[in-house]
Protein backbone atom coordinates (compact mmCIF):
# COMPACT_ATOMS: atom_id res chain seq x y z
CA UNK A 1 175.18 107.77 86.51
CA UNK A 2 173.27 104.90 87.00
CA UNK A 3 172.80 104.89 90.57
CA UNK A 4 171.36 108.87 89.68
CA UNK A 5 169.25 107.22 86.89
CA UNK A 6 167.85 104.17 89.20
CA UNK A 7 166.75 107.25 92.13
CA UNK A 8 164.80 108.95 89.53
CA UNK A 9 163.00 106.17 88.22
CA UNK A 10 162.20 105.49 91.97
CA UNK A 11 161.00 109.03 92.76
CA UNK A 12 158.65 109.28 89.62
CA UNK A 13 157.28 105.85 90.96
CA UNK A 14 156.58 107.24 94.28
CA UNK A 15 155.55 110.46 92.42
CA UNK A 16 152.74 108.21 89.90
CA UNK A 17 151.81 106.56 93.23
CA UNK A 18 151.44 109.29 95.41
CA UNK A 19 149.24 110.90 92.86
CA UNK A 20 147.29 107.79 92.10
CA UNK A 21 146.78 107.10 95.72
CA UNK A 22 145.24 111.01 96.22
CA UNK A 23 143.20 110.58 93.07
CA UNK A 24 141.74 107.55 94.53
CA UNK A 25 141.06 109.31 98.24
CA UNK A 26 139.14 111.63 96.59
CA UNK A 27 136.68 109.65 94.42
CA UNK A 28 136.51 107.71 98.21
CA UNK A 29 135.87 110.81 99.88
CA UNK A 30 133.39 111.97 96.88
CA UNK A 31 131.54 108.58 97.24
CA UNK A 32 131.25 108.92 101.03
CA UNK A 33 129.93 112.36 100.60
CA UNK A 34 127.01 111.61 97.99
CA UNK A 35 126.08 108.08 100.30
CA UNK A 36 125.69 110.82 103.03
CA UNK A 37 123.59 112.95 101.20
CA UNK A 38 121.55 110.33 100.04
CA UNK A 39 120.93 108.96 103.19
CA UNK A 40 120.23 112.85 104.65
CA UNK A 41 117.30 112.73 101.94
CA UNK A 42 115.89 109.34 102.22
CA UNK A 43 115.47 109.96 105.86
CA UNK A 44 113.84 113.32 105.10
CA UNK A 45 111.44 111.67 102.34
CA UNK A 46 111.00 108.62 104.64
CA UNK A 47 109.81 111.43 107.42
CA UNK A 48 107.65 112.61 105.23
CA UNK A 49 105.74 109.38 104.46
CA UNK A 50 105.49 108.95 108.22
CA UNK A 51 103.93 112.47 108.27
CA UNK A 52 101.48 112.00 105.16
CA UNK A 53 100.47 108.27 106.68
CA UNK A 54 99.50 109.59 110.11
CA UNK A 55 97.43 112.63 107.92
CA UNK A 56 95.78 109.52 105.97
CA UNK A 57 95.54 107.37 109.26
CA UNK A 58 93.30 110.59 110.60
CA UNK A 59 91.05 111.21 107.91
CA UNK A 60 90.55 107.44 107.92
CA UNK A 61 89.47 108.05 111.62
CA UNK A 62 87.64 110.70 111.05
CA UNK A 63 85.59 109.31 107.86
CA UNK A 64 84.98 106.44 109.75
CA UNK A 65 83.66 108.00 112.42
CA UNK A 66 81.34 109.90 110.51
CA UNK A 67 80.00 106.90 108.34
CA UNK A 68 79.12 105.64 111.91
CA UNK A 69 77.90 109.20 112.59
CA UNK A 70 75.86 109.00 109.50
CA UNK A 71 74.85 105.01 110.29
CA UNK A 72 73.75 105.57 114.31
CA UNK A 73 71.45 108.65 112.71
CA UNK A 74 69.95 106.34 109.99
CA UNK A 75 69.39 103.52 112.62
CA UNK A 76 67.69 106.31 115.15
CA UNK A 77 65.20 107.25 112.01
CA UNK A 78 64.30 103.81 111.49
CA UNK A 79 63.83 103.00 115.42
CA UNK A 80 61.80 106.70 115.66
CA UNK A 81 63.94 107.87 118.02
CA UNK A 82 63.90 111.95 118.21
CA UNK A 83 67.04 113.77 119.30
CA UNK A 84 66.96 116.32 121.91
CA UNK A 85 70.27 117.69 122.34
CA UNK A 86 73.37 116.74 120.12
CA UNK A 87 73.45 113.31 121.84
CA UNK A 88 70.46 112.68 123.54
CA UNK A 89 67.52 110.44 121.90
CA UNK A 90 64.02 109.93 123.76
CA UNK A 91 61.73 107.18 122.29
CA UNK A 92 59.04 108.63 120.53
CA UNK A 93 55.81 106.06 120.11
């Protein structure tokens, strides 16, 4: 009777610890899941910064280029210089 009563205690135990143990698995595996997930969407924002900073990088460019656009024409006013084509300036007395 005891020896019966002494395997049953032992079987619940490994019972409560099996079940522990798979509880605990799958709050691991859960955890591991969302970190992955996360990760999947902080490289996808993180790609999108890249994406939005080379947009900024070539209006940056481009505004630039047009300030000195806008600065070369001022400068060609001031030295009376008359364009002929697009690019072309003769000197004009």
């Amino acid at each position: 009777m005891k020896k019966h009563k002494k395997e049953n205690n032992v079987r619940r135990i490994y019972i409560i610890t099996s079940i522990f143990l798979a509880i605990a698995v799958l709050f691991y595996l859960r955890q591991q899941y969302i970190i992955i997930k996360l990760q999947k969407e902080i490289n996808n924002l993180y790609e999108q910064l890249l994406v939005e900073r080379n947009r900024n990088k070539e209006l940056v460019l481009t505004f630039q280029a047009l300030i000195s656009t806008q600065r070369l024409q001022d400068y060609a006013k001031k030295l009376n210089f008359v364009p002929v084509k697009q690019n072309d300036y003769i000197f004009v007395k």
